[in-house]
PDB file of N, CA and C in Angstrom:
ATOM      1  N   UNK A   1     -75.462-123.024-110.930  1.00  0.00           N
ATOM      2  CA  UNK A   1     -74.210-122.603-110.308  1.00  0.00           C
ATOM      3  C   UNK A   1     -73.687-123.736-109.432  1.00  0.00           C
ATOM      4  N   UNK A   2     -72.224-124.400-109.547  1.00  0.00           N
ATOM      5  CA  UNK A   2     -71.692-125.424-108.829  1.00  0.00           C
ATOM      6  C   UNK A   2     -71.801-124.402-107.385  1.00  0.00           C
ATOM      7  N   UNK A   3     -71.712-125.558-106.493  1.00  0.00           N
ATOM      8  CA  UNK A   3     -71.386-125.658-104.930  1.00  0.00           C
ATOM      9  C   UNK A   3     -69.472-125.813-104.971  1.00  0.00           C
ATOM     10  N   UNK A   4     -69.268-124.382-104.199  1.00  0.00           N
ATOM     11  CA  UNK A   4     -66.832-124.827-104.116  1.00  0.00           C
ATOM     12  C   UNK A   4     -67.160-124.754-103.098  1.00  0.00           C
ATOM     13  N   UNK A   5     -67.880-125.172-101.927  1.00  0.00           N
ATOM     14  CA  UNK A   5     -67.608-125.034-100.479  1.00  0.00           C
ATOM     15  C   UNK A   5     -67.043-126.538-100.703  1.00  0.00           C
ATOM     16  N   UNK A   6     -65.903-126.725 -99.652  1.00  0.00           N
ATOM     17  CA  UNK A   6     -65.215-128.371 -99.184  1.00  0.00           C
ATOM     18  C   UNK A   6     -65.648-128.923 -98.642  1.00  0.00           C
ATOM     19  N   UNK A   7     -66.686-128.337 -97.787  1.00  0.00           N
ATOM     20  CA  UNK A   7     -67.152-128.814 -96.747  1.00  0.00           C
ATOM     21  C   UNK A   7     -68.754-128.374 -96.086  1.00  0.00           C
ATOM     22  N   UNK A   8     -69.218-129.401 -95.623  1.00  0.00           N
ATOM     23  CA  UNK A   8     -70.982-129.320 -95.362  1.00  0.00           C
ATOM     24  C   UNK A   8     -70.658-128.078 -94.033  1.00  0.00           C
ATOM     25  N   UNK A   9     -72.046-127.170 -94.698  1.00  0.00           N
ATOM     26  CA  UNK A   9     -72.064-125.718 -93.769  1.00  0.00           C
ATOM     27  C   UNK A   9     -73.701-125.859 -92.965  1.00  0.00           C
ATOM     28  N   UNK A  10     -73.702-125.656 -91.809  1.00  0.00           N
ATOM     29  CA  UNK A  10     -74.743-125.501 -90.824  1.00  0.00           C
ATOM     30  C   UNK A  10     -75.207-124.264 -90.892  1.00  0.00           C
ATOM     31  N   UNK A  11     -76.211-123.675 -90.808  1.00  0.00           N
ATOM     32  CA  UNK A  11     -76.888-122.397 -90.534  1.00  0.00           C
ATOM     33  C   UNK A  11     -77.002-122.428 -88.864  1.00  0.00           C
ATOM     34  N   UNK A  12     -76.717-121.545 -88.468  1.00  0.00           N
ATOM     35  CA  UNK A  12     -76.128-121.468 -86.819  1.00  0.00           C
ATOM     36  C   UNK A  12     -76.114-120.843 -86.208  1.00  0.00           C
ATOM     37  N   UNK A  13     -76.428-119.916 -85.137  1.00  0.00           N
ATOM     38  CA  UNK A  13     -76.252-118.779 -84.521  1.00  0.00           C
ATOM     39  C   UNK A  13     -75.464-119.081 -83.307  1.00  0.00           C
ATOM     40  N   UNK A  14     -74.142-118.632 -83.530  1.00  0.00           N
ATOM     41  CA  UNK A  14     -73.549-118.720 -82.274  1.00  0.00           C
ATOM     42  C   UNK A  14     -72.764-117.142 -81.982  1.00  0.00           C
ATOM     43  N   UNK A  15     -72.683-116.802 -80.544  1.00  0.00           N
ATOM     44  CA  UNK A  15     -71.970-115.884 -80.171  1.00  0.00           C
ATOM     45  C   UNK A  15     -70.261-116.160 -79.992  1.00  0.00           C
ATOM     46  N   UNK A  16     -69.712-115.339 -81.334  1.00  0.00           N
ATOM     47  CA  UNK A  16     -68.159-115.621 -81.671  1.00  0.00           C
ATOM     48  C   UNK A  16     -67.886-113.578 -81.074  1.00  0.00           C
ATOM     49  N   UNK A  17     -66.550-114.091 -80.423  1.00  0.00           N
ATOM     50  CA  UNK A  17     -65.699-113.124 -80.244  1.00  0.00           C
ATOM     51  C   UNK A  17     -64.901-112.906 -80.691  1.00  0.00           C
ATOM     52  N   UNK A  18     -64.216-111.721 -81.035  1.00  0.00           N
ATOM     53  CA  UNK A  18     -62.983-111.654 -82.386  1.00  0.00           C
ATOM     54  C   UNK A  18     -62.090-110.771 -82.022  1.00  0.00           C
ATOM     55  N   UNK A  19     -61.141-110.528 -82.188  1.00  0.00           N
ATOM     56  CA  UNK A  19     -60.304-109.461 -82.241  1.00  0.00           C
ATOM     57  C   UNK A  19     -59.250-109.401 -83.576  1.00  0.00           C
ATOM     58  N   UNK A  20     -58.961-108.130 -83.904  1.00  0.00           N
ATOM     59  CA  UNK A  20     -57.434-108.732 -85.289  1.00  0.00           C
ATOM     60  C   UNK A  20     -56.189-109.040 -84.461  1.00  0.00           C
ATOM     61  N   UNK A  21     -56.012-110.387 -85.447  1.00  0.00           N
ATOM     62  CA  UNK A  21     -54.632-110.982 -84.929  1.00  0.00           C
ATOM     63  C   UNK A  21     -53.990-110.745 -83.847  1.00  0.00           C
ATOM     64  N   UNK A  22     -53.523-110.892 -82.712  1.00  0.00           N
ATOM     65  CA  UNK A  22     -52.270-110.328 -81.551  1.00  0.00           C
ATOM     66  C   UNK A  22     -52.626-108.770 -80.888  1.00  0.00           C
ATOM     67  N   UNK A  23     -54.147-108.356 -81.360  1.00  0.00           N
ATOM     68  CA  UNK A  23     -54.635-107.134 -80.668  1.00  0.00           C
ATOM     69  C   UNK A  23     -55.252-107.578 -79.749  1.00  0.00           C
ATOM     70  N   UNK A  24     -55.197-106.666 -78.264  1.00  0.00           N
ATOM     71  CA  UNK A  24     -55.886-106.667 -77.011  1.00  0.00           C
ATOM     72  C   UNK A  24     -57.514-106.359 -76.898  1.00  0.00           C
ATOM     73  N   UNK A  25     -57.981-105.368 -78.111  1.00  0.00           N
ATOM     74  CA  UNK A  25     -59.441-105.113 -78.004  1.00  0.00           C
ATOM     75  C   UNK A  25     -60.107-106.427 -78.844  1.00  0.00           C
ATOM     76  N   UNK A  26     -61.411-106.751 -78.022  1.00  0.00           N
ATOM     77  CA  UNK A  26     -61.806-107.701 -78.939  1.00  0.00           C
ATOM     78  C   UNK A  26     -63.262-107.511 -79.084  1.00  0.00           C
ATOM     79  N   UNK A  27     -64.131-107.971 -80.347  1.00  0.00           N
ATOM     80  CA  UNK A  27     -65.103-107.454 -80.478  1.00  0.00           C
ATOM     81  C   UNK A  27     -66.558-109.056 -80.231  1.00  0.00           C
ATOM     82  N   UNK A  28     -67.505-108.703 -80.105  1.00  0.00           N
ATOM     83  CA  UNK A  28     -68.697-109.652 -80.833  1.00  0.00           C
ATOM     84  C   UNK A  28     -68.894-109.761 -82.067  1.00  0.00           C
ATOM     85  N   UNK A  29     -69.637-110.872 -82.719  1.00  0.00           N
ATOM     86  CA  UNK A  29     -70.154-111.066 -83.532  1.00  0.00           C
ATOM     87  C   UNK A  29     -71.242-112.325 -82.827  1.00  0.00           C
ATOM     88  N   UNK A  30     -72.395-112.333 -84.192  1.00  0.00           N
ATOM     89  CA  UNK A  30     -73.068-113.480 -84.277  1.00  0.00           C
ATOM     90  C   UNK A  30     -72.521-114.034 -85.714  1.00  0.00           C
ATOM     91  N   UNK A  31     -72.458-115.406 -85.617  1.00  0.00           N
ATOM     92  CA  UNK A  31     -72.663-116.467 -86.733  1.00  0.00           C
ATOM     93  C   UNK A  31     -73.761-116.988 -87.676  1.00  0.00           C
ATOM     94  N   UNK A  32     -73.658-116.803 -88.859  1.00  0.00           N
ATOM     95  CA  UNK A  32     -74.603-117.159 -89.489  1.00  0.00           C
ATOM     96  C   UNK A  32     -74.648-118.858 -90.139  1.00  0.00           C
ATOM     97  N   UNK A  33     -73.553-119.009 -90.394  1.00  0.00           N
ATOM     98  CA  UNK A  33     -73.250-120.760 -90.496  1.00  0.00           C
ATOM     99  C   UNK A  33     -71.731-121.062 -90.237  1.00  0.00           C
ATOM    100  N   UNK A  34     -71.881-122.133 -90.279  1.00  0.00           N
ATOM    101  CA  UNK A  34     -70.138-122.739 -89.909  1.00  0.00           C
ATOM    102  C   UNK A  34     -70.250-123.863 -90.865  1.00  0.00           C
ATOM    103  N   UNK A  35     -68.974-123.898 -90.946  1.00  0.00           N
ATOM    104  CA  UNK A  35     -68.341-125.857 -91.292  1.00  0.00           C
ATOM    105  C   UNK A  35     -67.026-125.695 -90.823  1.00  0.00           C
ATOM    106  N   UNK A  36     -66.671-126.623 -91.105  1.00  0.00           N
ATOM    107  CA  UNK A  36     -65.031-127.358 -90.199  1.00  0.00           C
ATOM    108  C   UNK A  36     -64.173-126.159 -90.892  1.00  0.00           C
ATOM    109  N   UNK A  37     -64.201-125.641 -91.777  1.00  0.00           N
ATOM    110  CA  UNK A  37     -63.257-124.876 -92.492  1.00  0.00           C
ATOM    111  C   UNK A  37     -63.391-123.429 -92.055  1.00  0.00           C
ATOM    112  N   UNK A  38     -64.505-122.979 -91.859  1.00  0.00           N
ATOM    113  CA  UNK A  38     -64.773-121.669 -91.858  1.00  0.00           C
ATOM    114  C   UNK A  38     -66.336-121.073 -91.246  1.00  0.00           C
ATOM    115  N   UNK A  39     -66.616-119.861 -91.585  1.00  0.00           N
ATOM    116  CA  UNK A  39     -67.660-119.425 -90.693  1.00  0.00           C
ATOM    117  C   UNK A  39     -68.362-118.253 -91.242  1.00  0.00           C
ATOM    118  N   UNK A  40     -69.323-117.910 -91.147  1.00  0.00           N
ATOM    119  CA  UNK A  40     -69.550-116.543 -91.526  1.00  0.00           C
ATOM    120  C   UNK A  40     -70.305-115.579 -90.105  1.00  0.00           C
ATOM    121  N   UNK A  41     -69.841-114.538 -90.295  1.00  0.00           N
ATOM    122  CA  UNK A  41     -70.200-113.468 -89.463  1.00  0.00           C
ATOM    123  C   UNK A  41     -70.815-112.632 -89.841  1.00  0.00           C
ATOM    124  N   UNK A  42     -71.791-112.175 -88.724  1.00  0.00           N
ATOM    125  CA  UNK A  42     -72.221-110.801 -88.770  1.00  0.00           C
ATOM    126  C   UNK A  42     -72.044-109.710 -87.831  1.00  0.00           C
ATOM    127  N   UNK A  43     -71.589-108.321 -88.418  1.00  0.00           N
ATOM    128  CA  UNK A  43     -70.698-107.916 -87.350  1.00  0.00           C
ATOM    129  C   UNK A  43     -70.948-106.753 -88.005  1.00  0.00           C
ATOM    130  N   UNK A  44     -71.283-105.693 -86.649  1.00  0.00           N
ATOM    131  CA  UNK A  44     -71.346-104.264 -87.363  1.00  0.00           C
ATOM    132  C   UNK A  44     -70.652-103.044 -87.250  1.00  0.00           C
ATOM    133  N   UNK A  45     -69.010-103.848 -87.696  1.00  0.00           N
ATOM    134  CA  UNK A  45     -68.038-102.943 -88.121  1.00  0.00           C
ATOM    135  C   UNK A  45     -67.674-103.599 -89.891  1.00  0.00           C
ATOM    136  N   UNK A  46     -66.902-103.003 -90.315  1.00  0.00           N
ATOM    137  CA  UNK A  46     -66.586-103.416 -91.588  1.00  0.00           C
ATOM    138  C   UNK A  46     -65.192-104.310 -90.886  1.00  0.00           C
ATOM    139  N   UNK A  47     -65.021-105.628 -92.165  1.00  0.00           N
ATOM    140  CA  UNK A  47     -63.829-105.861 -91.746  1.00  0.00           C
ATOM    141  C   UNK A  47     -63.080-106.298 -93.243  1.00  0.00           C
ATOM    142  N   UNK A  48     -61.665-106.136 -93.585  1.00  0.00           N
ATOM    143  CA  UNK A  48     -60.801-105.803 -94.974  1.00  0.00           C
ATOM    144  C   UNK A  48     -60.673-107.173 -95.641  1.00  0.00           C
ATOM    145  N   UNK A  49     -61.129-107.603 -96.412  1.00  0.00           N
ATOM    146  CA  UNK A  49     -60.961-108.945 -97.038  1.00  0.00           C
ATOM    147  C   UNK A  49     -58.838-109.209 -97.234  1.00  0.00           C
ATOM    148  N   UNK A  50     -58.706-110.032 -96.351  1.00  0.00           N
ATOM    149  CA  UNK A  50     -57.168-110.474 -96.067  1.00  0.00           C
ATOM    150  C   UNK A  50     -56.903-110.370 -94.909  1.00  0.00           C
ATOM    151  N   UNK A  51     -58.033-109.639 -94.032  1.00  0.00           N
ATOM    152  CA  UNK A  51     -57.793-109.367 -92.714  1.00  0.00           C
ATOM    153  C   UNK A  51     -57.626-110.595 -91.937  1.00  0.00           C
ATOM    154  N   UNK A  52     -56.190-110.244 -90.995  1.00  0.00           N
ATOM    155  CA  UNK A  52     -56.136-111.994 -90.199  1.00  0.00           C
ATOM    156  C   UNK A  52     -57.489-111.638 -88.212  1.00  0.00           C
ATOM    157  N   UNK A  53     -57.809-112.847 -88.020  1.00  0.00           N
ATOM    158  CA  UNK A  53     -58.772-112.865 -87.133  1.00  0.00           C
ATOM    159  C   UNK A  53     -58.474-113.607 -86.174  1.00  0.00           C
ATOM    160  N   UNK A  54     -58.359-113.491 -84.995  1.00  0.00           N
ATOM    161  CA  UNK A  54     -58.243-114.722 -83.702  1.00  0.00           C
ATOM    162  C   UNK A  54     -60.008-114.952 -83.084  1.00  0.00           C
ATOM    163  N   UNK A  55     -60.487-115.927 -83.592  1.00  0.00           N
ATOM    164  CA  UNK A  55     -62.038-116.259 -83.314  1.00  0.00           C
ATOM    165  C   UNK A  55     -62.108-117.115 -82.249  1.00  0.00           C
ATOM    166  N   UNK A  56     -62.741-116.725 -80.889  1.00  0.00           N
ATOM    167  CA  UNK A  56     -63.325-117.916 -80.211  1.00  0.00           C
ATOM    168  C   UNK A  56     -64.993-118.257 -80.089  1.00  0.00           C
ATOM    169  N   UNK A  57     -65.462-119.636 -79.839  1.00  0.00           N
ATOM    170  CA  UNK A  57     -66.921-119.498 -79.803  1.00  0.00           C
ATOM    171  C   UNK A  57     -67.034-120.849 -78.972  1.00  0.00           C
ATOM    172  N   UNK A  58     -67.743-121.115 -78.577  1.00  0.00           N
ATOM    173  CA  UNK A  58     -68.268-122.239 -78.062  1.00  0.00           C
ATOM    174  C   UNK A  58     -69.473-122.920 -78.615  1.00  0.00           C
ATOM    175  N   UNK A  59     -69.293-124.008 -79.075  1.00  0.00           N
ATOM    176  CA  UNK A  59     -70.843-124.716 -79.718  1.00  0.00           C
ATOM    177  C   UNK A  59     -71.693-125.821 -78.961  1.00  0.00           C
ATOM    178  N   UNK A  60     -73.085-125.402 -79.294  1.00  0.00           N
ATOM    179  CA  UNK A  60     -74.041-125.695 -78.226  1.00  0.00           C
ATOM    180  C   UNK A  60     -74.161-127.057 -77.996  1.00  0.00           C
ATOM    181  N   UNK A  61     -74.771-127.155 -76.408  1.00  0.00           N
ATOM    182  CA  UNK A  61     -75.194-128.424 -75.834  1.00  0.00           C
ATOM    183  C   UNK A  61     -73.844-129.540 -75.416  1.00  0.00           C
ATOM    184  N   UNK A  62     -72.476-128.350 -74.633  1.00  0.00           N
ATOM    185  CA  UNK A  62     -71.714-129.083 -74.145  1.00  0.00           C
ATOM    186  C   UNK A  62     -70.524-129.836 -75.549  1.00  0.00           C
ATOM    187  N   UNK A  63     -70.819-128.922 -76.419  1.00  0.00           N
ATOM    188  CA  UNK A  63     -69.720-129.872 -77.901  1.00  0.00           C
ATOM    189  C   UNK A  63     -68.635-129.246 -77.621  1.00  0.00           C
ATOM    190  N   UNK A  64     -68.098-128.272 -77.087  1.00  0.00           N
ATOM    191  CA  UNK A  64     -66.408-127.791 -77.225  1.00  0.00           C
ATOM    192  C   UNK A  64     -67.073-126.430 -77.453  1.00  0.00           C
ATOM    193  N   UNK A  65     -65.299-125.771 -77.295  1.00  0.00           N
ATOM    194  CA  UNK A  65     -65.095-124.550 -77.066  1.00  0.00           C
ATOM    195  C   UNK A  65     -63.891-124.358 -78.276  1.00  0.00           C
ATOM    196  N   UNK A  66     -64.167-123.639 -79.115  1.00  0.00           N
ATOM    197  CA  UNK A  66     -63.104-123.539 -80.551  1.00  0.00           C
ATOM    198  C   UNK A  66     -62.026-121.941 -80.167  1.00  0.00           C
ATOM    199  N   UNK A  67     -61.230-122.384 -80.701  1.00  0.00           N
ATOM    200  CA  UNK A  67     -60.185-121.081 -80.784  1.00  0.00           C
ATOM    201  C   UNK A  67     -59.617-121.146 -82.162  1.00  0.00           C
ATOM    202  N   UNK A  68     -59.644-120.231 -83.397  1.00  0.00           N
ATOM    203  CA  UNK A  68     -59.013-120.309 -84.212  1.00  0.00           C
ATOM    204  C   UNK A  68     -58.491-119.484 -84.786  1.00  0.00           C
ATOM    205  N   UNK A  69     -57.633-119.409 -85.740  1.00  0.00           N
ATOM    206  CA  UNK A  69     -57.292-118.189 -86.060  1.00  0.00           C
ATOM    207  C   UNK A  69     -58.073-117.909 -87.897  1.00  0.00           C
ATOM    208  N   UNK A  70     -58.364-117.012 -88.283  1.00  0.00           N
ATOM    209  CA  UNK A  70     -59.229-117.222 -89.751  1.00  0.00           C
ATOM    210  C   UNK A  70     -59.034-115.765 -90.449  1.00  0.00           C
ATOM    211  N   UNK A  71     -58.964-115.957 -91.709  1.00  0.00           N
ATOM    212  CA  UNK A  71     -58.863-114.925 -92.434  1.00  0.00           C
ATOM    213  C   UNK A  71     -59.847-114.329 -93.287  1.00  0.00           C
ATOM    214  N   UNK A  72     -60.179-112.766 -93.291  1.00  0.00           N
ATOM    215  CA  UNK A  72     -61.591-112.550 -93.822  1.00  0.00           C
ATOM    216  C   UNK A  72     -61.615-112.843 -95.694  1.00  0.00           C
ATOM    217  N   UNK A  73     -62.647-113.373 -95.795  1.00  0.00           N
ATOM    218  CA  UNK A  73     -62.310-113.415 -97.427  1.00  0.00           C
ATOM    219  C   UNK A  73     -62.764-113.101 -98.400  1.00  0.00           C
ATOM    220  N   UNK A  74     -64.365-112.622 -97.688  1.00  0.00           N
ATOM    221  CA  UNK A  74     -65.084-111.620 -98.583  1.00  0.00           C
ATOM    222  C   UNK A  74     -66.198-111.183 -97.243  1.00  0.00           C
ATOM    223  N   UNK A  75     -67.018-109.878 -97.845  1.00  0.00           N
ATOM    224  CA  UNK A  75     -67.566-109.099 -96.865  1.00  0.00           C
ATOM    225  C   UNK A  75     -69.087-108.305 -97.944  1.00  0.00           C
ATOM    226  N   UNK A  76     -69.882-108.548 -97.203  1.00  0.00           N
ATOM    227  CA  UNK A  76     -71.033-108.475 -97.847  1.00  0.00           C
ATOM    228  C   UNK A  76     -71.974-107.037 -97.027  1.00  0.00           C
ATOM    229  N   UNK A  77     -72.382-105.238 -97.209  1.00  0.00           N
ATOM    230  CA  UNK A  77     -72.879-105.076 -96.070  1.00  0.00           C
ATOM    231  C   UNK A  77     -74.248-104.961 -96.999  1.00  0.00           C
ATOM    232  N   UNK A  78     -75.112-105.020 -95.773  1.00  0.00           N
ATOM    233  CA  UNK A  78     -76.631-105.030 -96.272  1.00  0.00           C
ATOM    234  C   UNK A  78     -77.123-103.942 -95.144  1.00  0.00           C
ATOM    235  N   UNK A  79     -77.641-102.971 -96.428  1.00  0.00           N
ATOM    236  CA  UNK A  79     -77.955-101.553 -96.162  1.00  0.00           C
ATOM    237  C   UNK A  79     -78.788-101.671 -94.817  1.00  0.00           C
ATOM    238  N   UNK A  80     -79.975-102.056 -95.464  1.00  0.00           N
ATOM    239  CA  UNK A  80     -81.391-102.196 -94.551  1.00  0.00           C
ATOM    240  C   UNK A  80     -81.099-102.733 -93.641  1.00  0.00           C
ATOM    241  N   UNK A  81     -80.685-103.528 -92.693  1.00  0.00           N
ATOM    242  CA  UNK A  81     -79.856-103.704 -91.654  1.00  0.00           C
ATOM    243  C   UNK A  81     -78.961-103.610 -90.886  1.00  0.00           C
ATOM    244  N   UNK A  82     -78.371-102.590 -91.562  1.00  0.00           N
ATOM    245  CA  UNK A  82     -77.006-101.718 -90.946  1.00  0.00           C
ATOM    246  C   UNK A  82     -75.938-102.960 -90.264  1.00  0.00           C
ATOM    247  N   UNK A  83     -75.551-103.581 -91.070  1.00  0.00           N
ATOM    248  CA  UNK A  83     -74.304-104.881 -90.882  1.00  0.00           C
ATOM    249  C   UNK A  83     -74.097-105.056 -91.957  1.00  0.00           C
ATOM    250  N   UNK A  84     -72.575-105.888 -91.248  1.00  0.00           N
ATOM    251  CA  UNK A  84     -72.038-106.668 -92.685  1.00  0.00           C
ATOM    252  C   UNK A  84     -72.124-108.164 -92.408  1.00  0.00           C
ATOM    253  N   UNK A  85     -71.673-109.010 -93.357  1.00  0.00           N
ATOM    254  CA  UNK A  85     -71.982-110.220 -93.211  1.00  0.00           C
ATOM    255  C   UNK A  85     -70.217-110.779 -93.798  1.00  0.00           C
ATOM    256  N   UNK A  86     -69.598-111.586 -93.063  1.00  0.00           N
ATOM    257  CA  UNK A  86     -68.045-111.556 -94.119  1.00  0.00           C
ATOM    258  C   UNK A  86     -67.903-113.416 -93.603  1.00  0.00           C
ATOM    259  N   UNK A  87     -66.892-113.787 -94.711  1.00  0.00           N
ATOM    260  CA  UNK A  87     -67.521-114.962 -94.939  1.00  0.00           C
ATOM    261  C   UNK A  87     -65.525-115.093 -94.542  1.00  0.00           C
ATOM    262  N   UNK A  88     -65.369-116.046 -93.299  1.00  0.00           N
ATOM    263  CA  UNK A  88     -64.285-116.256 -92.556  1.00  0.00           C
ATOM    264  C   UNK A  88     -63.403-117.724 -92.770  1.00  0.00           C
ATOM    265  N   UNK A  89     -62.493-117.891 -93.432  1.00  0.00           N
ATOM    266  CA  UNK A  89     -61.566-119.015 -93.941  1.00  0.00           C
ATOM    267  C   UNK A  89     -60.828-119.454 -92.357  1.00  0.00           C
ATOM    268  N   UNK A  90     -61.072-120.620 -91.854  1.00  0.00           N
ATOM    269  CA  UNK A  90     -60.091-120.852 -90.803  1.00  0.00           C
ATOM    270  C   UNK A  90     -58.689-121.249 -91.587  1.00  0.00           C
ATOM    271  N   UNK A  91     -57.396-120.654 -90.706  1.00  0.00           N
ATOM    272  CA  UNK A  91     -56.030-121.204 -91.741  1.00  0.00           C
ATOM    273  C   UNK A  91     -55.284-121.534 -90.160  1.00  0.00           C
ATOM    274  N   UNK A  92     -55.553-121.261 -88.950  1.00  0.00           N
ATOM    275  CA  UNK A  92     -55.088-122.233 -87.579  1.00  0.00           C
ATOM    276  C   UNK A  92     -56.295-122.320 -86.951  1.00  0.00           C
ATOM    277  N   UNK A  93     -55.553-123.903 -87.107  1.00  0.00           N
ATOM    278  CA  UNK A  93     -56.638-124.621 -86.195  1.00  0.00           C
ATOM    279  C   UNK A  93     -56.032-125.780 -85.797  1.00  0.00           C
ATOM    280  N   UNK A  94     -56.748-126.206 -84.319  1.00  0.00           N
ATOM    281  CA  UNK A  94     -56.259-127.631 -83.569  1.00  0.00           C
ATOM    282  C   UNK A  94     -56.585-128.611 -84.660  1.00  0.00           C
ATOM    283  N   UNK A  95     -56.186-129.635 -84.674  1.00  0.00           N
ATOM    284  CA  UNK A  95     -56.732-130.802 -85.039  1.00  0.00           C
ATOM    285  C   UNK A  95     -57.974-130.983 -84.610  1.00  0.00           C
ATOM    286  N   UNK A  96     -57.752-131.270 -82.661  1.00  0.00           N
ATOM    287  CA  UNK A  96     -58.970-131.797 -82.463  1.00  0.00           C
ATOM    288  C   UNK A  96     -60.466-131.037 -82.387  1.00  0.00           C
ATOM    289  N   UNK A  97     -60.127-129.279 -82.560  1.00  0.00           N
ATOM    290  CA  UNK A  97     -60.959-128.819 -83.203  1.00  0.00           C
ATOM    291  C   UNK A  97     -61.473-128.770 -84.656  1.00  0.00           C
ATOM    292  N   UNK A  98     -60.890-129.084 -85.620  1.00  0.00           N
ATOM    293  CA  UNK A  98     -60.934-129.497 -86.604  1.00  0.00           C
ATOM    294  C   UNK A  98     -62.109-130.885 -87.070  1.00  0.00           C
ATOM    295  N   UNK A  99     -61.788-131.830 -85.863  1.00  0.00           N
ATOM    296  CA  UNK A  99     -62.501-133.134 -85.918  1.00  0.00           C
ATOM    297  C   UNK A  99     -63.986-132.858 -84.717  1.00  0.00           C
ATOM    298  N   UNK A 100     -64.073-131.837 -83.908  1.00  0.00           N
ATOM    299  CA  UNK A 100     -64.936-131.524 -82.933  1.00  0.00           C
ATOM    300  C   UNK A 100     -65.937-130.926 -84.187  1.00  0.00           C
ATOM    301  N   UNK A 101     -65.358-129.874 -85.070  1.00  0.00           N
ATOM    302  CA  UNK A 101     -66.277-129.094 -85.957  1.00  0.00           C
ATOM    303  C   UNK A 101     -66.730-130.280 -86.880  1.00  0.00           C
ATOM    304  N   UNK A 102     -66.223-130.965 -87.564  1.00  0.00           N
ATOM    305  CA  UNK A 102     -66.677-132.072 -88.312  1.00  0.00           C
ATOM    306  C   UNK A 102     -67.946-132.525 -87.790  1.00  0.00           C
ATOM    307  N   UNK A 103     -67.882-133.518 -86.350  1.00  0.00           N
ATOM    308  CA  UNK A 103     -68.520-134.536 -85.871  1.00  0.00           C
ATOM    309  C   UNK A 103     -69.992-133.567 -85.773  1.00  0.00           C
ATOM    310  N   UNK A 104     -69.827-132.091 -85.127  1.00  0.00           N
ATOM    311  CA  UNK A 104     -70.773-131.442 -85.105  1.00  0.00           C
ATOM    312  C   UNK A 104     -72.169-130.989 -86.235  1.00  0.00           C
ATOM    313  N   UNK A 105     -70.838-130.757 -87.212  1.00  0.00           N
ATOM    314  CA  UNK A 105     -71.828-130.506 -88.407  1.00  0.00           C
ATOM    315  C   UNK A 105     -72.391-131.394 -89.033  1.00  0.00           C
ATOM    316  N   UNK A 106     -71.724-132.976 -88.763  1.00  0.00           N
ATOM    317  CA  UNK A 106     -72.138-133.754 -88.897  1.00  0.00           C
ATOM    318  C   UNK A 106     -73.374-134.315 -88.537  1.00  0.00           C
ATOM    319  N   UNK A 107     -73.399-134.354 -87.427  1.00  0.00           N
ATOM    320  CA  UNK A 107     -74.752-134.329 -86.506  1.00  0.00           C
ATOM    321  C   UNK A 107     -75.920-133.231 -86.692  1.00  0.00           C
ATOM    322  N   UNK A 108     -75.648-132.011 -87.191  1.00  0.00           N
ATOM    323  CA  UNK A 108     -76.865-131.439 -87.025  1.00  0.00           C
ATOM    324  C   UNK A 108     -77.728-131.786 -88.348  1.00  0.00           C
ATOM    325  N   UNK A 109     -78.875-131.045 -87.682  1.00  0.00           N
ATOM    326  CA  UNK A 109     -80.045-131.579 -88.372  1.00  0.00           C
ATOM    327  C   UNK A 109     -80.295-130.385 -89.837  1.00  0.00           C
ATOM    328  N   UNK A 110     -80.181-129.214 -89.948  1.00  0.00           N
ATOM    329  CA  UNK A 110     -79.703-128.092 -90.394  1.00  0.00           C
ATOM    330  C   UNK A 110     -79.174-127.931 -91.646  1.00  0.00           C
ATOM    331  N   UNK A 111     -78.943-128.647 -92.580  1.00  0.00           N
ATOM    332  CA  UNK A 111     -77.741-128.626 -93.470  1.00  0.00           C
ATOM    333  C   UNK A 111     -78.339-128.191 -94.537  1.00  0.00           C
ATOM    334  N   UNK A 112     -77.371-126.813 -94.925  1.00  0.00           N
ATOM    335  CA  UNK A 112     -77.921-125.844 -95.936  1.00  0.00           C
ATOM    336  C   UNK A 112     -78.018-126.781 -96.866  1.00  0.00           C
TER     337      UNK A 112
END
């Protein structure tokens, strides 16, 4: 089976906060990997593949603080653990977050 990811993905646990688009409630998640493009979550509500997302997280050891906006694009739940897992497309983003997520994934040691 080819690899369509664009971009090198980290396995990662970071604490991301979410809410949908321009809504006031916002929820947790943990991260299961990132790359510059996108992210995956685990989160134990369901969320609608097209769904738009305002994500913030901060990545470890002083690298930046990300704000983006990302759209859900597929959603995976796994019974025996009572979560889902949904696999998150960034479509706004800073530049220089853009080049912060790069340099990062770049650097880690991690690479699926």
């Amino acid at each position: 089976m080819q690899e369509r990811r664009r971009h090198k993905r980290i396995n990662i646990s970071l604490d991301v906060e979410y809410n949908m688009s321009r809504e006031q409630a916002s929820y947790g998640a943990d991260s299961k990997n990132l790359s510059q493009s996108g992210i995956c979550l685990i989160t134990r509500s369901s969320l609608i593949p097209g769904q738009i997302l305002d994500l913030k997280f901060t990545l470890p050891a002083g690298s930046g603080k990300i704000k983006v906006t990302g759209k859900v694009i597929w959603e995976d739940y796994i019974s025996e653990k009572e979560y889902y897992i949904n696999g998150i497309e960034f479509i706004e983003i800073e530049r220089s977050d853009v080049e912060l997520l790069s340099k990062f994934v770049d650097k880690a040691t991690f690479i699926m």
